[in-house]
PDB file of N, CA and C in Angstrom:
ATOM      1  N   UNK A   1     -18.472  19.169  20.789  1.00  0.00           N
ATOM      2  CA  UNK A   1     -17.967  18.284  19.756  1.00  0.00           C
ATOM      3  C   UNK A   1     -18.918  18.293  18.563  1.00  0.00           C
ATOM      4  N   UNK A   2     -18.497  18.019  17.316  1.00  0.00           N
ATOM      5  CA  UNK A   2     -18.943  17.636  15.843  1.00  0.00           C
ATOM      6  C   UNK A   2     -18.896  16.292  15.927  1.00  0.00           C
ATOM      7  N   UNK A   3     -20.161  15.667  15.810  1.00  0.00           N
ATOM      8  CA  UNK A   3     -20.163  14.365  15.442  1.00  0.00           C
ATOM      9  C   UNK A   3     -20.951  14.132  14.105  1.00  0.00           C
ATOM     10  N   UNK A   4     -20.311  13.320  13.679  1.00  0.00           N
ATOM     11  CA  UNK A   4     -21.677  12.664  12.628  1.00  0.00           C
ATOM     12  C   UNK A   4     -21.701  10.774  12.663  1.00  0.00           C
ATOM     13  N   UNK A   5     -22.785  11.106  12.587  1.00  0.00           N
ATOM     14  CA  UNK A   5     -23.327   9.769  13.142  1.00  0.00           C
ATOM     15  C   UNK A   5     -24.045   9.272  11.472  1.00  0.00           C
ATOM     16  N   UNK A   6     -23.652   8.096  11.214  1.00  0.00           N
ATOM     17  CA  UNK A   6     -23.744   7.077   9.958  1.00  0.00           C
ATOM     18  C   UNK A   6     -24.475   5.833  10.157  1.00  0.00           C
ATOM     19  N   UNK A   7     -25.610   5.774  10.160  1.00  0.00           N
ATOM     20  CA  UNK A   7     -26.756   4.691  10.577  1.00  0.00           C
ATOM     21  C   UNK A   7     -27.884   4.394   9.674  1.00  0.00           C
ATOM     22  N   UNK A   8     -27.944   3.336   9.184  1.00  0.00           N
ATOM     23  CA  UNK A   8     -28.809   3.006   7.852  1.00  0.00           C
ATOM     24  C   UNK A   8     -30.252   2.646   8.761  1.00  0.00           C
ATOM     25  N   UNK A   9     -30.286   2.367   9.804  1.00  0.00           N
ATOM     26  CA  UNK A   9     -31.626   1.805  10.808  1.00  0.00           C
ATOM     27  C   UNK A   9     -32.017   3.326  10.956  1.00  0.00           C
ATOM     28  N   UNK A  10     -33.452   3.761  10.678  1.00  0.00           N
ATOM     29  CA  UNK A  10     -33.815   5.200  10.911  1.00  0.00           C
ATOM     30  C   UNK A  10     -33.881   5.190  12.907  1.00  0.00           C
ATOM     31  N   UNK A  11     -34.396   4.185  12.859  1.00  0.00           N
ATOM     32  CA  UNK A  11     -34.731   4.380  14.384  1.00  0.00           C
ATOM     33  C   UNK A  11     -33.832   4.823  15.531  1.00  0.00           C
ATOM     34  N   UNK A  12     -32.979   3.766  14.841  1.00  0.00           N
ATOM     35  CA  UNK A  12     -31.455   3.665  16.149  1.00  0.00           C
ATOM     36  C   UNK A  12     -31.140   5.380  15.237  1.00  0.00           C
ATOM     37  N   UNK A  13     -30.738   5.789  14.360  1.00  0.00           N
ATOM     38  CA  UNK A  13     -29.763   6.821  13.858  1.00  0.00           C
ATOM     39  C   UNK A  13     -31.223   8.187  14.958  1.00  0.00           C
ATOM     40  N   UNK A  14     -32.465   8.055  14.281  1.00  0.00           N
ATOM     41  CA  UNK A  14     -32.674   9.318  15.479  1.00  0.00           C
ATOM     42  C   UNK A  14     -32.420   9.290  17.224  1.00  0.00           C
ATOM     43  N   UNK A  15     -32.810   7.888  17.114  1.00  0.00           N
ATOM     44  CA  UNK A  15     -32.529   7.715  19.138  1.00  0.00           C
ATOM     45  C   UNK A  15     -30.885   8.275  19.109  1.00  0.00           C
ATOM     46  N   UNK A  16     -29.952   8.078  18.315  1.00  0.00           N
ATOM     47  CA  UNK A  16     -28.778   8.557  18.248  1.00  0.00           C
ATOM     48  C   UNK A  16     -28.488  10.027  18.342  1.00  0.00           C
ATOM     49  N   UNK A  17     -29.174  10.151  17.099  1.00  0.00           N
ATOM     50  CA  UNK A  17     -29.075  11.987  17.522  1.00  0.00           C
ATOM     51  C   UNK A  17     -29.700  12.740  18.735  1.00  0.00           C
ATOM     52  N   UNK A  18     -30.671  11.987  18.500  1.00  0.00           N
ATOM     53  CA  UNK A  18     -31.671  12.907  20.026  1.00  0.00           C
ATOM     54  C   UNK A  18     -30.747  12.722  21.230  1.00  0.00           C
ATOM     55  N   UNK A  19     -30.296  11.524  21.501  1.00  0.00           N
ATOM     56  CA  UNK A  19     -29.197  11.758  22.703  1.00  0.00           C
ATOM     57  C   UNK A  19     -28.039  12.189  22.869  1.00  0.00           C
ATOM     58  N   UNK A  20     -27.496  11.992  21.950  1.00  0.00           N
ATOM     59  CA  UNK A  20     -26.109  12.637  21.273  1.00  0.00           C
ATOM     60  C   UNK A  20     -26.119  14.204  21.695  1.00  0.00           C
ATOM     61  N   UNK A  21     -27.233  14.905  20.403  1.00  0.00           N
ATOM     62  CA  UNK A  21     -27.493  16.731  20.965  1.00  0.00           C
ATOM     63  C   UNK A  21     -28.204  16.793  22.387  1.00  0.00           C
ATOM     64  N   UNK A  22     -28.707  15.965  22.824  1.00  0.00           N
ATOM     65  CA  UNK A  22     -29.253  16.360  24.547  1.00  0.00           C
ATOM     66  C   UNK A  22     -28.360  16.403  25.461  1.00  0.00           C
ATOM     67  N   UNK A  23     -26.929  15.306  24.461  1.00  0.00           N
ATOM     68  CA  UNK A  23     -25.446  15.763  25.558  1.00  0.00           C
ATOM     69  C   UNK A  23     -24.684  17.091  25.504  1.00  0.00           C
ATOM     70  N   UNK A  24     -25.147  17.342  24.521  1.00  0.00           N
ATOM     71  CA  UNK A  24     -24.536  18.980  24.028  1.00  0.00           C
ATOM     72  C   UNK A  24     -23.400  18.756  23.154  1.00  0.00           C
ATOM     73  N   UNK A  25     -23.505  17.953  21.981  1.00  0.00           N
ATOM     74  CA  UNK A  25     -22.779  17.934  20.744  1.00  0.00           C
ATOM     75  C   UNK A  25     -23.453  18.186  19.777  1.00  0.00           C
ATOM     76  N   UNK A  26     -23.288  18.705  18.382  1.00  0.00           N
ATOM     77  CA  UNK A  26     -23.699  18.974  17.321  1.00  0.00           C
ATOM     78  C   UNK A  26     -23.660  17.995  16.536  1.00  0.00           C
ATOM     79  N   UNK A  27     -24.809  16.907  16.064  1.00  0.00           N
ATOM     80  CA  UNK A  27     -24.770  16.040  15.326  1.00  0.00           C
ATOM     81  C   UNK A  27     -25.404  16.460  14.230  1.00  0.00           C
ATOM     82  N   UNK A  28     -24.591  15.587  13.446  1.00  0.00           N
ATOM     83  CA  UNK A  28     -25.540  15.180  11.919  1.00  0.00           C
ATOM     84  C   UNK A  28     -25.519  13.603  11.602  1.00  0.00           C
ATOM     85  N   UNK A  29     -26.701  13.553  11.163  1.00  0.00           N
ATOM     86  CA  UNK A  29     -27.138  12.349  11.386  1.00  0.00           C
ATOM     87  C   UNK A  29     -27.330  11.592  10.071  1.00  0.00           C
ATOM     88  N   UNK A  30     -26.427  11.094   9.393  1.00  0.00           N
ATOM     89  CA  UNK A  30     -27.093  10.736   8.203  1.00  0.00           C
ATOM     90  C   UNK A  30     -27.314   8.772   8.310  1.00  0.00           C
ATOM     91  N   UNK A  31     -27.770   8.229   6.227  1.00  0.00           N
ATOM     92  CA  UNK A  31     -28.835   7.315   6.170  1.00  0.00           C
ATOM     93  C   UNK A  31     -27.518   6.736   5.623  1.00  0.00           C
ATOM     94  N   UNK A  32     -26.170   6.889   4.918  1.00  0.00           N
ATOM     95  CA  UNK A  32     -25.249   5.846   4.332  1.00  0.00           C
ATOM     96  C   UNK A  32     -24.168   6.778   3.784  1.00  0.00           C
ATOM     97  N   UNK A  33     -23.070   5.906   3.107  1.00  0.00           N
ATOM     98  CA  UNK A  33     -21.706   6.879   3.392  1.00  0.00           C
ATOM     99  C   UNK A  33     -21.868   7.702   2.113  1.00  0.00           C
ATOM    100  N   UNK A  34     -22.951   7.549   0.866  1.00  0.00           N
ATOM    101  CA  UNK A  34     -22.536   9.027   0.198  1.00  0.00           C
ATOM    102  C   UNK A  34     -22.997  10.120   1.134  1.00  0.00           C
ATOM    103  N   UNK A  35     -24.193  10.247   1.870  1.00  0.00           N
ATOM    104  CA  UNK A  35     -24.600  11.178   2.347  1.00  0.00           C
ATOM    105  C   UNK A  35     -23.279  11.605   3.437  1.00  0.00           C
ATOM    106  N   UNK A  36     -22.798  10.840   4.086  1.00  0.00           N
ATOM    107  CA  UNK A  36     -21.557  11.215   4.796  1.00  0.00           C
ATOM    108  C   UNK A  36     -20.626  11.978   4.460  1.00  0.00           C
ATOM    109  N   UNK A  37     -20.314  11.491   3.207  1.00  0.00           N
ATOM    110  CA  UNK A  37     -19.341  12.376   2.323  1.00  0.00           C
ATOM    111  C   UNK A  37     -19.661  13.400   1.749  1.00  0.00           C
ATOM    112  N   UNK A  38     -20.918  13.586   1.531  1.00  0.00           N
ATOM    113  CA  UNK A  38     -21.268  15.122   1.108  1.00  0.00           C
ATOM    114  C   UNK A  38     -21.159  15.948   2.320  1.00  0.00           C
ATOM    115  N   UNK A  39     -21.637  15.268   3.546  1.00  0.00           N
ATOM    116  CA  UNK A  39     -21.702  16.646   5.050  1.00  0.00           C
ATOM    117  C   UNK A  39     -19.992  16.752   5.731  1.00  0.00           C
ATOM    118  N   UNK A  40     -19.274  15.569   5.005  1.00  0.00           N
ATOM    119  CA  UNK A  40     -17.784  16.157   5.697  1.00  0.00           C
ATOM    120  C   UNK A  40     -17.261  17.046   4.513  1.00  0.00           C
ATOM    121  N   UNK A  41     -18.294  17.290   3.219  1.00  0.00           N
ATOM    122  CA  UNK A  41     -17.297  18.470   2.368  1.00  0.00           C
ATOM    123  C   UNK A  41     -18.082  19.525   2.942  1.00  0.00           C
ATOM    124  N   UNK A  42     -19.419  19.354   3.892  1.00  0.00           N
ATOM    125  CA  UNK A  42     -19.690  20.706   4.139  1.00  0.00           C
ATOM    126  C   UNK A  42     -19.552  20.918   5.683  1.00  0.00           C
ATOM    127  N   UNK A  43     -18.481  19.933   6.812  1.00  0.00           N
ATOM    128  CA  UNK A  43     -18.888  20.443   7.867  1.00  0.00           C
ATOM    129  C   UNK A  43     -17.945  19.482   8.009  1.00  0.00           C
ATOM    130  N   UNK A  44     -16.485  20.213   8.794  1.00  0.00           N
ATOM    131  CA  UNK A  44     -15.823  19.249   9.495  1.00  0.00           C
ATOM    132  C   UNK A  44     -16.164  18.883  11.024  1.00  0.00           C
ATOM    133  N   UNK A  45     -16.588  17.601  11.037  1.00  0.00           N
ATOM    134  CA  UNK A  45     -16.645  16.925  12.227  1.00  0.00           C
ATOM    135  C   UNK A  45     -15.375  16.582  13.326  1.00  0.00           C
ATOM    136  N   UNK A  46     -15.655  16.216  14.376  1.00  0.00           N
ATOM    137  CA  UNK A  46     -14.191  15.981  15.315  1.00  0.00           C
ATOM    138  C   UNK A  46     -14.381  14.632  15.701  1.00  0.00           C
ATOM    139  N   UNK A  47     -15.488  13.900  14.791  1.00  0.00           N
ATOM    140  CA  UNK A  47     -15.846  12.287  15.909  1.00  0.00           C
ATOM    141  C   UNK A  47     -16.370  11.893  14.470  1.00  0.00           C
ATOM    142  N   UNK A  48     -16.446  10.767  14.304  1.00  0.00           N
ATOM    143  CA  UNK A  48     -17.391  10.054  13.279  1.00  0.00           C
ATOM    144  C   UNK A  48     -18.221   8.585  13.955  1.00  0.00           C
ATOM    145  N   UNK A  49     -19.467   8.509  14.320  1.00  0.00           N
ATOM    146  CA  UNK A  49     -19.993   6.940  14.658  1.00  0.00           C
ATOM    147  C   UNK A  49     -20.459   6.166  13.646  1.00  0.00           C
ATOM    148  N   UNK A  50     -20.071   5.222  12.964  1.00  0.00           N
ATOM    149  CA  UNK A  50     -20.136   4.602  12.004  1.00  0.00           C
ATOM    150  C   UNK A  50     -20.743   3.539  11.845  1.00  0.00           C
ATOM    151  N   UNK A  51     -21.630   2.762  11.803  1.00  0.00           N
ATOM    152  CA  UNK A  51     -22.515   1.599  11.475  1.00  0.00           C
ATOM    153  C   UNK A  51     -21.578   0.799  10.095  1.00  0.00           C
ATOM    154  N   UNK A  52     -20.825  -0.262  10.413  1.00  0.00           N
ATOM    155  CA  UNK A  52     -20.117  -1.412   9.598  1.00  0.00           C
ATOM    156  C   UNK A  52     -20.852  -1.859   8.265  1.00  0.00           C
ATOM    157  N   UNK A  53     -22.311  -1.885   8.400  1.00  0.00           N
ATOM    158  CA  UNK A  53     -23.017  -3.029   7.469  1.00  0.00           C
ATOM    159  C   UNK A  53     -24.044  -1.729   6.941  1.00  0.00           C
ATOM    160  N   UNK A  54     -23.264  -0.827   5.956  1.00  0.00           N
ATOM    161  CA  UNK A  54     -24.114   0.076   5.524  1.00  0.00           C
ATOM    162  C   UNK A  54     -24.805  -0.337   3.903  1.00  0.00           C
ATOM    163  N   UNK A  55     -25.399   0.078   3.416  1.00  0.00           N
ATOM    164  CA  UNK A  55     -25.723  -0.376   2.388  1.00  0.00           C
ATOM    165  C   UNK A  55     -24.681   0.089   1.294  1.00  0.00           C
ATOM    166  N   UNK A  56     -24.711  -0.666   0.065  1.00  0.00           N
ATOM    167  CA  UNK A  56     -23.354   0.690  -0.255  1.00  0.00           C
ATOM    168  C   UNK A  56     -22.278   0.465  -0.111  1.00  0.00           C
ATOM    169  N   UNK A  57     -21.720   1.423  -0.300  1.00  0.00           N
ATOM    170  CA  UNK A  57     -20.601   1.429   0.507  1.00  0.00           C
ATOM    171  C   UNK A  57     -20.078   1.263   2.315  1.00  0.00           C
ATOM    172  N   UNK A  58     -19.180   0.396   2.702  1.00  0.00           N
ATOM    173  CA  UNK A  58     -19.487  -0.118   4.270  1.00  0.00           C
ATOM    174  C   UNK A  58     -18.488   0.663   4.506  1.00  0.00           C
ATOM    175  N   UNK A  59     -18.921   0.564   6.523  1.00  0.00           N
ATOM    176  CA  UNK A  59     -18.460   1.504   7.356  1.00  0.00           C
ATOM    177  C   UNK A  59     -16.793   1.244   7.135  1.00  0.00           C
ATOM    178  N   UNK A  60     -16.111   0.617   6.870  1.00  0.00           N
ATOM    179  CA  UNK A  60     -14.539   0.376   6.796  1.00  0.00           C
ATOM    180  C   UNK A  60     -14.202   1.419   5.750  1.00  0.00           C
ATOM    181  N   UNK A  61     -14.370   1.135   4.056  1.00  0.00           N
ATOM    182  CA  UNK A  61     -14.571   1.953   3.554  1.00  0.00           C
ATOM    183  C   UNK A  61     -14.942   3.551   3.174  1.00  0.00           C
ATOM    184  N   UNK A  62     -16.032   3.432   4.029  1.00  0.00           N
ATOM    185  CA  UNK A  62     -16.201   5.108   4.364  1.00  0.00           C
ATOM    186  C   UNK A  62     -15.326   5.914   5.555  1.00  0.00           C
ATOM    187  N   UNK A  63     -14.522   4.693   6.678  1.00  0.00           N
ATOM    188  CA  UNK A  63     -13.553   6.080   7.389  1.00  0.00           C
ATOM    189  C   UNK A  63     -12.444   6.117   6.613  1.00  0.00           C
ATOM    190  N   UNK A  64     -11.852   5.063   5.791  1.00  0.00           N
ATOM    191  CA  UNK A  64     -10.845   5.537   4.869  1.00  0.00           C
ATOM    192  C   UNK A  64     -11.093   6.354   4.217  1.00  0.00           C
ATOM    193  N   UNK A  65     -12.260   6.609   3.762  1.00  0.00           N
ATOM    194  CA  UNK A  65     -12.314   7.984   2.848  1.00  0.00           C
ATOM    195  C   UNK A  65     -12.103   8.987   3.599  1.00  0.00           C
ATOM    196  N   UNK A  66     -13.076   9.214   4.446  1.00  0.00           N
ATOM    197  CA  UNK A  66     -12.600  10.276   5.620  1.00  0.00           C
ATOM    198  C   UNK A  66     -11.137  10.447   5.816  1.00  0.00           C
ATOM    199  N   UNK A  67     -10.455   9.739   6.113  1.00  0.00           N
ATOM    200  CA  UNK A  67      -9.725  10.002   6.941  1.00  0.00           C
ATOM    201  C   UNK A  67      -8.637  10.765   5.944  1.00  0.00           C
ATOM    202  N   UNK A  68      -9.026  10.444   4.670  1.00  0.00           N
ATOM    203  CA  UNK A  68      -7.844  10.902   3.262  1.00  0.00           C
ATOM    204  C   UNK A  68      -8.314  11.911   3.144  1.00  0.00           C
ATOM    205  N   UNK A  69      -9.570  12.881   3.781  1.00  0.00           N
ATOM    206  CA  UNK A  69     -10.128  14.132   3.555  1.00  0.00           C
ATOM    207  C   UNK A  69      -9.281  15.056   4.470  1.00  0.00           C
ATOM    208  N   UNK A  70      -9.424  14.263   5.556  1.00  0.00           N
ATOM    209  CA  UNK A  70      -8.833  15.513   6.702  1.00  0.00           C
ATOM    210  C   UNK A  70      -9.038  14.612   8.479  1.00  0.00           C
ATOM    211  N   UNK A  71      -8.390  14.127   9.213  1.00  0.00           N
ATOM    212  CA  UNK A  71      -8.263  13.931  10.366  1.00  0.00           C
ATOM    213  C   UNK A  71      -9.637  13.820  10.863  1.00  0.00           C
ATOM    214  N   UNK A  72      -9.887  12.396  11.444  1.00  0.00           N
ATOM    215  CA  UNK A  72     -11.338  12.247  12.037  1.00  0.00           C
ATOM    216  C   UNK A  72     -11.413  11.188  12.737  1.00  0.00           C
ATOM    217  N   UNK A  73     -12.026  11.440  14.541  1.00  0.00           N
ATOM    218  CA  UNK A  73     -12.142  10.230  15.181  1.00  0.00           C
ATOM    219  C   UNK A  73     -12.858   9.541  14.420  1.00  0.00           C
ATOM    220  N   UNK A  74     -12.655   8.230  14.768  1.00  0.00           N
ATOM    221  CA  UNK A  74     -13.844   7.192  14.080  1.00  0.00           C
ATOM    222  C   UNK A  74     -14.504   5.692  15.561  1.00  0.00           C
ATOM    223  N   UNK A  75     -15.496   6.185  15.850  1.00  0.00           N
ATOM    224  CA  UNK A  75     -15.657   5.121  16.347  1.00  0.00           C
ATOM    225  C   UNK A  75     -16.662   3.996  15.388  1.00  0.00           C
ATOM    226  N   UNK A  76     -16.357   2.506  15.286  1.00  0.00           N
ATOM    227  CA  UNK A  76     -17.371   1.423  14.478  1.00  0.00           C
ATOM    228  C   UNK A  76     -18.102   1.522  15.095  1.00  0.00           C
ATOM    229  N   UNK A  77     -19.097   0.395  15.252  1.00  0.00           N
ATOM    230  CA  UNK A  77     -19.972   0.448  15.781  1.00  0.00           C
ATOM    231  C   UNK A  77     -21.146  -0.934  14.633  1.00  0.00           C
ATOM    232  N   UNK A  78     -21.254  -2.027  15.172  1.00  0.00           N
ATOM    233  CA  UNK A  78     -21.358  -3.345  14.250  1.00  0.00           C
ATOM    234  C   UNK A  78     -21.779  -4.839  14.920  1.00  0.00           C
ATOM    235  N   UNK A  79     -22.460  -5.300  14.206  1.00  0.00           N
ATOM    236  CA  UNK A  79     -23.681  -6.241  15.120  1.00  0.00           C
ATOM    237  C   UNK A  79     -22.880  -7.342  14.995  1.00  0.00           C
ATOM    238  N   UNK A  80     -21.591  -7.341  14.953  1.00  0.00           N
ATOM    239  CA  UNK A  80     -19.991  -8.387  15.007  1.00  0.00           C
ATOM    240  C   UNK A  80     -18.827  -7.686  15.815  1.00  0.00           C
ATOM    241  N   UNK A  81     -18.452  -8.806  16.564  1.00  0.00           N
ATOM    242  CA  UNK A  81     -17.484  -8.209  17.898  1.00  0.00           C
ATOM    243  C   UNK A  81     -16.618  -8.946  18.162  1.00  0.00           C
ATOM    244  N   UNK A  82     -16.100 -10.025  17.164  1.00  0.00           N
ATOM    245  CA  UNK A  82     -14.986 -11.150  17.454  1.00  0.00           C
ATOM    246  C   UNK A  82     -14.141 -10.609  16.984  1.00  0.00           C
ATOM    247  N   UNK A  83     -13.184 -10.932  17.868  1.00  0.00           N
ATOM    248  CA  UNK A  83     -11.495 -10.185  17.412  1.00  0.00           C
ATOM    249  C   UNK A  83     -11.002  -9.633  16.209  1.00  0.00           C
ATOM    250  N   UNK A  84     -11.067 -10.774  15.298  1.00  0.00           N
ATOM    251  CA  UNK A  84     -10.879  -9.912  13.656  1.00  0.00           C
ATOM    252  C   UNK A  84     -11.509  -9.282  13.181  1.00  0.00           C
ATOM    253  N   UNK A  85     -12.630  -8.955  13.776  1.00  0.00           N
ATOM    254  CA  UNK A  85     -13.808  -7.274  13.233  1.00  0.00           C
ATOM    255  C   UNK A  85     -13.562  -6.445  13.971  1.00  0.00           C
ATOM    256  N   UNK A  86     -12.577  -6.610  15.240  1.00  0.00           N
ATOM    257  CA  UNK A  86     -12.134  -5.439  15.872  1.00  0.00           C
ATOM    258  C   UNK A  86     -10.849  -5.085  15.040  1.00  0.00           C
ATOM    259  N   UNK A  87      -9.954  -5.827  14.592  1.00  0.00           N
ATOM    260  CA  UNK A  87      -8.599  -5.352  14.005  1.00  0.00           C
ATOM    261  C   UNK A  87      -9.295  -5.135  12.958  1.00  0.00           C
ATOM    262  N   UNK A  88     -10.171  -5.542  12.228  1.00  0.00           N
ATOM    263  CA  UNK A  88     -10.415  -4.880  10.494  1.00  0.00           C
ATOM    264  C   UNK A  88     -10.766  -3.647  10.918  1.00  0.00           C
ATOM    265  N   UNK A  89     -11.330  -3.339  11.949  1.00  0.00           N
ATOM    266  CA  UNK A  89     -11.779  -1.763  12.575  1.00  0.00           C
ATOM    267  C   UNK A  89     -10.890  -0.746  12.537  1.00  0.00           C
ATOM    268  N   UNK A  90      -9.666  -1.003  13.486  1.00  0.00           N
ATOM    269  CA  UNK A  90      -8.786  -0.718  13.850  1.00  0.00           C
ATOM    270  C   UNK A  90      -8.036  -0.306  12.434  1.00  0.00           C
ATOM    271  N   UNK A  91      -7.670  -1.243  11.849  1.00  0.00           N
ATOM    272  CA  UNK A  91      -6.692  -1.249  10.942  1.00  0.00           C
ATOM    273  C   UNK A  91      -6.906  -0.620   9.281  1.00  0.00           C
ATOM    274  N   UNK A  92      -8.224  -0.073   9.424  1.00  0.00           N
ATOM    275  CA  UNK A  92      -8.938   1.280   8.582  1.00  0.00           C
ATOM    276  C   UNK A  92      -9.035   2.239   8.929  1.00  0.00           C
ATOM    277  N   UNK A  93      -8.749   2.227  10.688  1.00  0.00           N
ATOM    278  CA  UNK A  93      -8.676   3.705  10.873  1.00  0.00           C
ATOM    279  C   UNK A  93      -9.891   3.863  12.373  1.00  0.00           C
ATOM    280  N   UNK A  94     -10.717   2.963  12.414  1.00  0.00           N
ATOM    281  CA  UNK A  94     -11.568   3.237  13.891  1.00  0.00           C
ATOM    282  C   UNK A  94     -10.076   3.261  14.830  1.00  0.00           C
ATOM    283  N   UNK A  95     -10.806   3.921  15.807  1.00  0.00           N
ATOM    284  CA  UNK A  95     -10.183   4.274  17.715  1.00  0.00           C
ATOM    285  C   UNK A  95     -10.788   3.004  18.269  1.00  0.00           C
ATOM    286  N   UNK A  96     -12.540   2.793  17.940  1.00  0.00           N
ATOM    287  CA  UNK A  96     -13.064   1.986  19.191  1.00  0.00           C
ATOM    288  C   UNK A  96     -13.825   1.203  18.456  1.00  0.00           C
ATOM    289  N   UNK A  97     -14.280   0.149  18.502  1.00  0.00           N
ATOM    290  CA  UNK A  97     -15.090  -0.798  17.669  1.00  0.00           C
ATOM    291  C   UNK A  97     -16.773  -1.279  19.484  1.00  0.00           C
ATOM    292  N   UNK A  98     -17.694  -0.773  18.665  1.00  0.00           N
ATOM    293  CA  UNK A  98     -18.684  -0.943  19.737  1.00  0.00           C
ATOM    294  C   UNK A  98     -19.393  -2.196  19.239  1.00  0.00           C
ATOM    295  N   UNK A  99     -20.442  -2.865  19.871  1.00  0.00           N
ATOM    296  CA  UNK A  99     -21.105  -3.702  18.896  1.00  0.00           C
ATOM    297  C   UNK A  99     -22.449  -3.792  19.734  1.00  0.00           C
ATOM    298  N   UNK A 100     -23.134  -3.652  18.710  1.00  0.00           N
ATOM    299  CA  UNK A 100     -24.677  -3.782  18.694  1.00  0.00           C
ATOM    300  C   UNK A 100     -25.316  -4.659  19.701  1.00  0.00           C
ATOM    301  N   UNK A 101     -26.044  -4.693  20.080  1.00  0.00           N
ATOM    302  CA  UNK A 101     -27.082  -2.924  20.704  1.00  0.00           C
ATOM    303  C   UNK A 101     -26.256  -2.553  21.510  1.00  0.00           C
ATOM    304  N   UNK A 102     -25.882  -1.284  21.082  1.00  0.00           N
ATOM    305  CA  UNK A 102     -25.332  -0.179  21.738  1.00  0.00           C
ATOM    306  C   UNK A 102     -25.689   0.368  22.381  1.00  0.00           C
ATOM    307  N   UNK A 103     -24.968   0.140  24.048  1.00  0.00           N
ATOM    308  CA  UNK A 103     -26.068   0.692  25.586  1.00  0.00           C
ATOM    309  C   UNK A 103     -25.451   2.254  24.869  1.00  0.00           C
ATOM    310  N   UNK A 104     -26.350   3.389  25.291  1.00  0.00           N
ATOM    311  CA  UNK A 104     -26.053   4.404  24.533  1.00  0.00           C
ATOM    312  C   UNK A 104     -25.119   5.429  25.761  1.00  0.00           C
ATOM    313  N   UNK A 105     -25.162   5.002  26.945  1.00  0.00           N
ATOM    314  CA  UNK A 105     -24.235   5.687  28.321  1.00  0.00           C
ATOM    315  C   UNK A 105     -23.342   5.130  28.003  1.00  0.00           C
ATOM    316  N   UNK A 106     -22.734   3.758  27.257  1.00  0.00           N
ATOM    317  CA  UNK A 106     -21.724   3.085  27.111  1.00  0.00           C
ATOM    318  C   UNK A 106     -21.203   3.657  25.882  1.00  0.00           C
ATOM    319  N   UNK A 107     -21.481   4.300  24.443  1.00  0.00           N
ATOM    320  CA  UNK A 107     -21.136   5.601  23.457  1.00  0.00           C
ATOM    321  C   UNK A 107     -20.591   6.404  24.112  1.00  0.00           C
ATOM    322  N   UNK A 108     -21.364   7.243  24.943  1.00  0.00           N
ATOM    323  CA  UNK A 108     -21.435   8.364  25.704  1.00  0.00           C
ATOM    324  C   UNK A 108     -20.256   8.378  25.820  1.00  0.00           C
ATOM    325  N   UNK A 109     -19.883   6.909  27.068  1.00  0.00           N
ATOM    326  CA  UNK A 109     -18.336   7.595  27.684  1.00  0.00           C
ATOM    327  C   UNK A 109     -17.326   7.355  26.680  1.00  0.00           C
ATOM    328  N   UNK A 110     -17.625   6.321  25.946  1.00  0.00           N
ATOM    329  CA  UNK A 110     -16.563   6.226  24.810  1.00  0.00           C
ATOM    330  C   UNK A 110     -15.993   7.341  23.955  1.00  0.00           C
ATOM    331  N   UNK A 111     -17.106   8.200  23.838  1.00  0.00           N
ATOM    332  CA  UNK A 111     -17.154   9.454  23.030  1.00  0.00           C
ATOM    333  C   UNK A 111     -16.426   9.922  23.742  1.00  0.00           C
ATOM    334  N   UNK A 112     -16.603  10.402  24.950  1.00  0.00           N
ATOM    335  CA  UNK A 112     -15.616  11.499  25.946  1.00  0.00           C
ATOM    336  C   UNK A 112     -14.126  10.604  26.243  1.00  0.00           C
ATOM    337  N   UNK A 113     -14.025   9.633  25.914  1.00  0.00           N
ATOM    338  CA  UNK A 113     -12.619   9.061  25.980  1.00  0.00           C
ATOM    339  C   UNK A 113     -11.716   8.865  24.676  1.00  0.00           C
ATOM    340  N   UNK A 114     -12.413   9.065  23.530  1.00  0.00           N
ATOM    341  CA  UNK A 114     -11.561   8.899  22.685  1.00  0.00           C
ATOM    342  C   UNK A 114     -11.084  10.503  22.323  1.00  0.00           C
ATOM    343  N   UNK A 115     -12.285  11.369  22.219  1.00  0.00           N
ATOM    344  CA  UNK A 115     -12.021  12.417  22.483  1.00  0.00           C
ATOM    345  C   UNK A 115     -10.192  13.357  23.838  1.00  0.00           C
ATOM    346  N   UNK A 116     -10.800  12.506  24.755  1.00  0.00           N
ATOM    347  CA  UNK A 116      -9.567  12.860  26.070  1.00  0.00           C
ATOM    348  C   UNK A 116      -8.621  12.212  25.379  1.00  0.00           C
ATOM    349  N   UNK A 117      -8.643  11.136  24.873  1.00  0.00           N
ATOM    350  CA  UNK A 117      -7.392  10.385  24.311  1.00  0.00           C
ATOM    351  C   UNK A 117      -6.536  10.520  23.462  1.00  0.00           C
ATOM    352  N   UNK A 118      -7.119  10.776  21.951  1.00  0.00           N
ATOM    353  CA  UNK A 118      -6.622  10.878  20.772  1.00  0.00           C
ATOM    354  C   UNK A 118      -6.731  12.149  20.420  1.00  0.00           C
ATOM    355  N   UNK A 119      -5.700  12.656  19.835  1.00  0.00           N
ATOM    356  CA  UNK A 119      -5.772  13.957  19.071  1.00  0.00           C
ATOM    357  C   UNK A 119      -5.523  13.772  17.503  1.00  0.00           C
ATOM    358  N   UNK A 120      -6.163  14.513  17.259  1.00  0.00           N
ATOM    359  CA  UNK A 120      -6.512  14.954  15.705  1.00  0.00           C
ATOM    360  C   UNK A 120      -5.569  15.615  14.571  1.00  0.00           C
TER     361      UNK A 120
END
């Protein structure tokens, strides 16, 4: 899989990648959604993990853009988890809305289920 992973926290975004490619996916890892939008004009992804509270432009915002580029899972991923931040999720375009701190075996399988689930 192509993921790119969208995380303004440096820490969490490398612990992200480092486990992410140790599962055997190809990440890119960026710091906020322009940088996002420059690596989906240079690299179509098959997954997007998205951090909600980006600086900037926010994670809702940036999978709509995506998604007007070209077909892209989106999982959120957001330190808010009450019902109406799951439908604002949903209803921009996320599959799965996770919320912070993110057990990262609990990504994992999410990743391999939205993947089995949804097609592109």
């Amino acid at each position: 899989m192509k993921l790119l992973v969208v995380e303004d926290e440096a820490l969490l975004r490398h612990h992200l990648l480092t486990r992410l490619t140790d599962s055997g996916h190809v990440v890119e890892a960026v710091a906020n959604a322009e940088e996002a939008l420059y690596q989906t004009g240079q690299f179509n992804h098959d997954l997007a993990i998205i951090d909600l509270g980006l600086p900037g432009m926010g994670g809702l915002d940036l999978i709509r853009q995506l998604l007007a580029r070209h077909p892209v899972r989106g999982i959120a991923v957001s330190g808010f988890g009450m019902e109406e931040d799951v439908t604002r999720s949903r209803a921009a375009g996320f599959m799965e809305h996770l919320v912070k701190p993110v057990d990262i075996n609990h990504l994992e399988q999410t990743v391999r289920r939205v993947v089995a689930t949804a097609p592109v």
